[in-house]
PDB file of N, CA and C in Angstrom:
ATOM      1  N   UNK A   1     -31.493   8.240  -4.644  1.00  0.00           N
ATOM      2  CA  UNK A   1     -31.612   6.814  -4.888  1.00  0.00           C
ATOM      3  C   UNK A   1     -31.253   6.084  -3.591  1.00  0.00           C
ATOM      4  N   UNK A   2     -32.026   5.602  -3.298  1.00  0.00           N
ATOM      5  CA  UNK A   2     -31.733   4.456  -2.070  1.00  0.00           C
ATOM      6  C   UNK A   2     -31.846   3.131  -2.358  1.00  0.00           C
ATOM      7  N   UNK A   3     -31.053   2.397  -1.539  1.00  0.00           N
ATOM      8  CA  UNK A   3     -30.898   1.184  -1.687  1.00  0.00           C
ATOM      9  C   UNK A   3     -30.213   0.418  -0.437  1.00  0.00           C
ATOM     10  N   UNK A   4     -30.823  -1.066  -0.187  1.00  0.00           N
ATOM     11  CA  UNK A   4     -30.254  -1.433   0.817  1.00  0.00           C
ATOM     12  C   UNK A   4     -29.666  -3.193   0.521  1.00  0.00           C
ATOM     13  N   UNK A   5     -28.402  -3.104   1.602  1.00  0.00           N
ATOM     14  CA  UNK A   5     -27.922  -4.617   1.257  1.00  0.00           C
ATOM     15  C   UNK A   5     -27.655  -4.784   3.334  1.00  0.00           C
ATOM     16  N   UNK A   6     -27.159  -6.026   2.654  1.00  0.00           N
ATOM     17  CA  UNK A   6     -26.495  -6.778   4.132  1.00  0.00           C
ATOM     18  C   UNK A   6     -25.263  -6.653   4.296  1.00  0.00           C
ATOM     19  N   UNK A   7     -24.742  -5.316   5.262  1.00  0.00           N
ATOM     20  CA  UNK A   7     -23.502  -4.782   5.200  1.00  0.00           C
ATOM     21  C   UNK A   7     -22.685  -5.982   5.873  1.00  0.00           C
ATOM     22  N   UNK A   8     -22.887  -6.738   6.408  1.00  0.00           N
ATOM     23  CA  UNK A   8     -22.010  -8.135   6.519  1.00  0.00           C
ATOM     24  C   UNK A   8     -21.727  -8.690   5.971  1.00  0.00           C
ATOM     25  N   UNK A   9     -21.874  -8.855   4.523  1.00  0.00           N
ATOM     26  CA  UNK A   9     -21.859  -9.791   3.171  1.00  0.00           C
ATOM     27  C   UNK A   9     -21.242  -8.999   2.284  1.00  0.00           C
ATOM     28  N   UNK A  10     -20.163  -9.692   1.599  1.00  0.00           N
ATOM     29  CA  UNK A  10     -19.356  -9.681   0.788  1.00  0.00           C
ATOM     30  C   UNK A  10     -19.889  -9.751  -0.698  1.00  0.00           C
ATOM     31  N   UNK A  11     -20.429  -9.113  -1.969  1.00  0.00           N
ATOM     32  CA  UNK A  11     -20.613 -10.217  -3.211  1.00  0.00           C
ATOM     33  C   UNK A  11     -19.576 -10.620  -4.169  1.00  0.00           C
ATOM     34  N   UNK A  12     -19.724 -11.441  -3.955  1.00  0.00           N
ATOM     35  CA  UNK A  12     -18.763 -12.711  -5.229  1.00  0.00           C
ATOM     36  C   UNK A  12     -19.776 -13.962  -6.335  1.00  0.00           C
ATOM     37  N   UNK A  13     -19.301 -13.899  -6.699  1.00  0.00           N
ATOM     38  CA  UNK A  13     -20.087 -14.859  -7.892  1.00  0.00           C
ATOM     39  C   UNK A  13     -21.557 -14.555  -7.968  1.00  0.00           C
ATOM     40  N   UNK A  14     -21.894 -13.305  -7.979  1.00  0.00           N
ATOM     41  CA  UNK A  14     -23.714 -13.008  -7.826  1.00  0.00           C
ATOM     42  C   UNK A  14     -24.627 -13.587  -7.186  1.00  0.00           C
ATOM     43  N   UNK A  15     -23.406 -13.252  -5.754  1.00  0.00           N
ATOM     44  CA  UNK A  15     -24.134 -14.046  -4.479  1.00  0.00           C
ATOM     45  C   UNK A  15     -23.433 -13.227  -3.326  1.00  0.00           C
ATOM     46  N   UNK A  16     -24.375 -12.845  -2.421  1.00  0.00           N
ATOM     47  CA  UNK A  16     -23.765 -12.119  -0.654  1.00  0.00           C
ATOM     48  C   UNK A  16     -23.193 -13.271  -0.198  1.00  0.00           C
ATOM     49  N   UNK A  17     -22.594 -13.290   0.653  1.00  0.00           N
ATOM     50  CA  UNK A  17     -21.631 -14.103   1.295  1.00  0.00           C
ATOM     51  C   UNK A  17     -21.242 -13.448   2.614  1.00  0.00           C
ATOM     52  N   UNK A  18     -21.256 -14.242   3.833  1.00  0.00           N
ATOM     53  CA  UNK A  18     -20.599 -13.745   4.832  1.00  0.00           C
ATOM     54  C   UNK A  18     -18.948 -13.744   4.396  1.00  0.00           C
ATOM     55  N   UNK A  19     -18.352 -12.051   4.755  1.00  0.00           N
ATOM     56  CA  UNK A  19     -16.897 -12.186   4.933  1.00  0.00           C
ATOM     57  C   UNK A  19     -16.090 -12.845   5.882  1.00  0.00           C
ATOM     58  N   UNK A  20     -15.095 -13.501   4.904  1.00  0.00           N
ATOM     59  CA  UNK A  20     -14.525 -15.056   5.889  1.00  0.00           C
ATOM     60  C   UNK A  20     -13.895 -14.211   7.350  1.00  0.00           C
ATOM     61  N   UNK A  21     -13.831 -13.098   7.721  1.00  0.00           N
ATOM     62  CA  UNK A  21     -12.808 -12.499   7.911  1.00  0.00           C
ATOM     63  C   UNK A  21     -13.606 -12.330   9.753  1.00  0.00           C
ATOM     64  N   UNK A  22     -15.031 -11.591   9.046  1.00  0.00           N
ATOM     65  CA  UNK A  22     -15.788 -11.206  10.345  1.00  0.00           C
ATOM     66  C   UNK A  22     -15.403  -9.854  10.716  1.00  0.00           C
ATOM     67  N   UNK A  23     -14.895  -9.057  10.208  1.00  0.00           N
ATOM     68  CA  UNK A  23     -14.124  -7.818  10.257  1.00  0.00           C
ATOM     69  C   UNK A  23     -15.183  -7.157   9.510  1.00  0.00           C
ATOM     70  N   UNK A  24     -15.320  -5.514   9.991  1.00  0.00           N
ATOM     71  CA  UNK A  24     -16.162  -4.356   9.217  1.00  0.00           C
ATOM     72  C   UNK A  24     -14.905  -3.279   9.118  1.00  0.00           C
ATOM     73  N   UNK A  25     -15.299  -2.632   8.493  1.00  0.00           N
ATOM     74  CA  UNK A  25     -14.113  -1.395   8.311  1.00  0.00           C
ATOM     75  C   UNK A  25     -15.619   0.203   7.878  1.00  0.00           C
ATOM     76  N   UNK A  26     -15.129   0.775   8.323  1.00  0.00           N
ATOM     77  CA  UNK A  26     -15.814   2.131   8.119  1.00  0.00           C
ATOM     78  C   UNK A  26     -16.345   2.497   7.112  1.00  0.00           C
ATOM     79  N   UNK A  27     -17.222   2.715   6.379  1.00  0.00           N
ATOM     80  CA  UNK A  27     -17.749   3.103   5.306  1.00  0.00           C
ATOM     81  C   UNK A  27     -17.994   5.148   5.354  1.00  0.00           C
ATOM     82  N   UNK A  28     -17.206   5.658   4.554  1.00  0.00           N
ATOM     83  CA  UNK A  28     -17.020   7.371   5.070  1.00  0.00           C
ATOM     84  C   UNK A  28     -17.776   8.019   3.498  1.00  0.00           C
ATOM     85  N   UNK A  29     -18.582   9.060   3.854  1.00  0.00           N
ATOM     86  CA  UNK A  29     -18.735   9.646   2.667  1.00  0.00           C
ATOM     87  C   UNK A  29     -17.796  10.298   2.221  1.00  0.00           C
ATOM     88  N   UNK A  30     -17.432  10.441   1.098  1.00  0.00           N
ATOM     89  CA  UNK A  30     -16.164  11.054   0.493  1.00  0.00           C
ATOM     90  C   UNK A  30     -16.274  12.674   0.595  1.00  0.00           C
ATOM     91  N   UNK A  31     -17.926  13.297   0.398  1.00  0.00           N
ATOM     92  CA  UNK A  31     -17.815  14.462   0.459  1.00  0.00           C
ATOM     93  C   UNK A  31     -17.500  15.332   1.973  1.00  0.00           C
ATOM     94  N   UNK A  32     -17.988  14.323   2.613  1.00  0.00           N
ATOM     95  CA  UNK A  32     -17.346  15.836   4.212  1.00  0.00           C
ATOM     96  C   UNK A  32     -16.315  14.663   4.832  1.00  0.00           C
ATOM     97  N   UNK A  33     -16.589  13.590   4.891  1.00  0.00           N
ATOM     98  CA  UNK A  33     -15.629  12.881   5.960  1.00  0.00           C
ATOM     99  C   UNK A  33     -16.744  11.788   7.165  1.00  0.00           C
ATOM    100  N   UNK A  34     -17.860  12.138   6.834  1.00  0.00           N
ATOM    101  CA  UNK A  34     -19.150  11.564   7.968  1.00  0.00           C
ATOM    102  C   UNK A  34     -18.918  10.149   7.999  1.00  0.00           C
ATOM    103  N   UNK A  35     -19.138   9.401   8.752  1.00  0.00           N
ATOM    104  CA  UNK A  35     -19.283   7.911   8.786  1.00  0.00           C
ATOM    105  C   UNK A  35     -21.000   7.168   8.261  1.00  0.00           C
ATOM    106  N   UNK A  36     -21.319   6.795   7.467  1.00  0.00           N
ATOM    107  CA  UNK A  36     -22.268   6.298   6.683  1.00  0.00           C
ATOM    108  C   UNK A  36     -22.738   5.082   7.339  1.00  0.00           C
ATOM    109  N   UNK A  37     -21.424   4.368   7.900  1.00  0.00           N
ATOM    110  CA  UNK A  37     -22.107   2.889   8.534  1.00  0.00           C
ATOM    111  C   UNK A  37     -20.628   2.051   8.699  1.00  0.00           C
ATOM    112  N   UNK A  38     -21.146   1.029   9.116  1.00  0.00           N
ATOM    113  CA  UNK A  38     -20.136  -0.238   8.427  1.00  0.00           C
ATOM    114  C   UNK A  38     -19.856  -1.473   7.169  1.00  0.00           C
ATOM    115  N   UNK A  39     -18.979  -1.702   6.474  1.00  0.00           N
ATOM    116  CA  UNK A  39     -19.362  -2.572   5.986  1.00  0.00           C
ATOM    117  C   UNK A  39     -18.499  -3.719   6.017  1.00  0.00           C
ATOM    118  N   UNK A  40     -18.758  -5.126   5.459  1.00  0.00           N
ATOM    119  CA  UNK A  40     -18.017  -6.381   5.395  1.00  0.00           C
ATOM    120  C   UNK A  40     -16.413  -6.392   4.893  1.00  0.00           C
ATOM    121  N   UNK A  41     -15.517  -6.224   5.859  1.00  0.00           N
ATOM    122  CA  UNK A  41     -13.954  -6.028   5.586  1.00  0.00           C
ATOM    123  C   UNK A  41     -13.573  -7.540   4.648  1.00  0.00           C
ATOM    124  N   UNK A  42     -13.535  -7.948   3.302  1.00  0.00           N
ATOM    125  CA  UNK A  42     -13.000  -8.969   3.081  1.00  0.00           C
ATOM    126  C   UNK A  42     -11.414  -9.026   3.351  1.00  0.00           C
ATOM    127  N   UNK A  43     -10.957 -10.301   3.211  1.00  0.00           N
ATOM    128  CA  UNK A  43      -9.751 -10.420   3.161  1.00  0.00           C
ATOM    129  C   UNK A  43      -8.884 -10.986   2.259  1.00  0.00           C
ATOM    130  N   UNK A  44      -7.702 -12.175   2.309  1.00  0.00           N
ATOM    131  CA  UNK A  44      -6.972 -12.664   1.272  1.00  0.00           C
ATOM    132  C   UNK A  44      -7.869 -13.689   0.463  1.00  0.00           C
ATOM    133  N   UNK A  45      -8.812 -14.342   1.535  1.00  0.00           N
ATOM    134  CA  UNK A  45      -9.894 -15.548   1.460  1.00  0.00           C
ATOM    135  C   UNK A  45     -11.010 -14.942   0.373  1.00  0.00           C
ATOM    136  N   UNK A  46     -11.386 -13.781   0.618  1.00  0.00           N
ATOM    137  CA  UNK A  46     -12.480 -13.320  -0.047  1.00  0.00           C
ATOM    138  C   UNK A  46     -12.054 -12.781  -1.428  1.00  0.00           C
ATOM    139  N   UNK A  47     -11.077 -12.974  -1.322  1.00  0.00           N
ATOM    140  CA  UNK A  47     -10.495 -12.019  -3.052  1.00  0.00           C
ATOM    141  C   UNK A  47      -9.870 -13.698  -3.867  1.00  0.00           C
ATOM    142  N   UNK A  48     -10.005 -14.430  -3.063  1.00  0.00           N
ATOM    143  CA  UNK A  48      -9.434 -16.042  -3.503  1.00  0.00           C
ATOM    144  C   UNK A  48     -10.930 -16.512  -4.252  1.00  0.00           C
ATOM    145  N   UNK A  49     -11.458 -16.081  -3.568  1.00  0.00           N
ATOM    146  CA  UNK A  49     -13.063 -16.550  -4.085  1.00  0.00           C
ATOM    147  C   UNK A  49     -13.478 -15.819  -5.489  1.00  0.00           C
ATOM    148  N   UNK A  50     -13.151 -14.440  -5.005  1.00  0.00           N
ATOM    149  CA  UNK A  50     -13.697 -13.621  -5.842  1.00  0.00           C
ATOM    150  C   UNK A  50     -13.174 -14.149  -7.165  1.00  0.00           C
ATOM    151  N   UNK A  51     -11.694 -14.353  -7.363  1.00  0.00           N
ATOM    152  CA  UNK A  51     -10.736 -14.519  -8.522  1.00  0.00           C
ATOM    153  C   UNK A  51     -11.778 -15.825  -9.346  1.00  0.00           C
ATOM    154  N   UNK A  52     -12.045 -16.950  -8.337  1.00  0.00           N
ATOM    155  CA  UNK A  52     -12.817 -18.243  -8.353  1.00  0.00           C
ATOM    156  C   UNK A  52     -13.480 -17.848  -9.420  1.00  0.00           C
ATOM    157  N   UNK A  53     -14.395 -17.129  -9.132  1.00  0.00           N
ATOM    158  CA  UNK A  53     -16.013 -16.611  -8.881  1.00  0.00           C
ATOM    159  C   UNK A  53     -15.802 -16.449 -10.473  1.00  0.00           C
ATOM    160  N   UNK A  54     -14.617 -15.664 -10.764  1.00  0.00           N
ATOM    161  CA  UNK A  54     -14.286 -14.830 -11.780  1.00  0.00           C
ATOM    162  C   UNK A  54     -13.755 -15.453 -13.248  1.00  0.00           C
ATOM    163  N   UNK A  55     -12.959 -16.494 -13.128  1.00  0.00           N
ATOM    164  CA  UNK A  55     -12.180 -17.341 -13.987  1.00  0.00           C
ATOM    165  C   UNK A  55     -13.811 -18.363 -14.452  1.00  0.00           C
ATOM    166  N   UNK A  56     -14.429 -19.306 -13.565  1.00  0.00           N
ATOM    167  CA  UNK A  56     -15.367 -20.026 -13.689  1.00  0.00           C
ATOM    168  C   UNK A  56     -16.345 -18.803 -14.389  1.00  0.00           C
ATOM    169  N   UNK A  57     -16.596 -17.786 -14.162  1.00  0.00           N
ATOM    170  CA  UNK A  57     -17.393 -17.064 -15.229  1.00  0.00           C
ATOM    171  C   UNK A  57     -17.251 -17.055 -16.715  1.00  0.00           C
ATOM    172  N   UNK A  58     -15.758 -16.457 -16.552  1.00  0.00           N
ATOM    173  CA  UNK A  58     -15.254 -16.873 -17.800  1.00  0.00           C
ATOM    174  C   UNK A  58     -15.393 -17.720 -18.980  1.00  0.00           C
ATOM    175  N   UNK A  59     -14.761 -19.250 -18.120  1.00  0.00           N
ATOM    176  CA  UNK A  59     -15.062 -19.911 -18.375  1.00  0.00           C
ATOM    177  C   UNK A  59     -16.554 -21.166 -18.963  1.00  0.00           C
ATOM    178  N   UNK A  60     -17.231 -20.392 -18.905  1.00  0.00           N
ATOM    179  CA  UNK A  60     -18.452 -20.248 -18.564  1.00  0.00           C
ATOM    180  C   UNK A  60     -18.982 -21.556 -17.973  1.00  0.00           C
ATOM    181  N   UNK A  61     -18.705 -21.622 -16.791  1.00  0.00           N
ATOM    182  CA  UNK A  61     -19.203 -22.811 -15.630  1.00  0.00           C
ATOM    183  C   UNK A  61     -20.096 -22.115 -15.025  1.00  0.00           C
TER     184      UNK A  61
END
């Protein structure tokens, strides 16, 4: 199965988003250890959103 996204983008509220952060962190396959790529490092900002994203769902806004 393949599939592709915009490893710079974060999703929150069923939407990519640049991470506020600008940071990538390593993306490793779990089975040998290989490096796969990079992807969007969120941070305190991006999990503030996410929570957002999350409650207003709820809520249903």
């Amino acid at each position: 199965m393949a599939f592709s996204f915009d490893c710079s983008r974060v999703f929150i509220g069923g939407r990519w988003l640049p991470g506020t952060s600008g940071q990538t962190l390593d993306l490793l396959n779990p089975s040998d250890g290989s490096s796969l790529g990079e992807i969007a490092r969120g941070n305190a900002e991006d999990i503030d959103l996410a929570v957002s994203a999350a409650r207003d769902s709820l809520d249903g806004e």
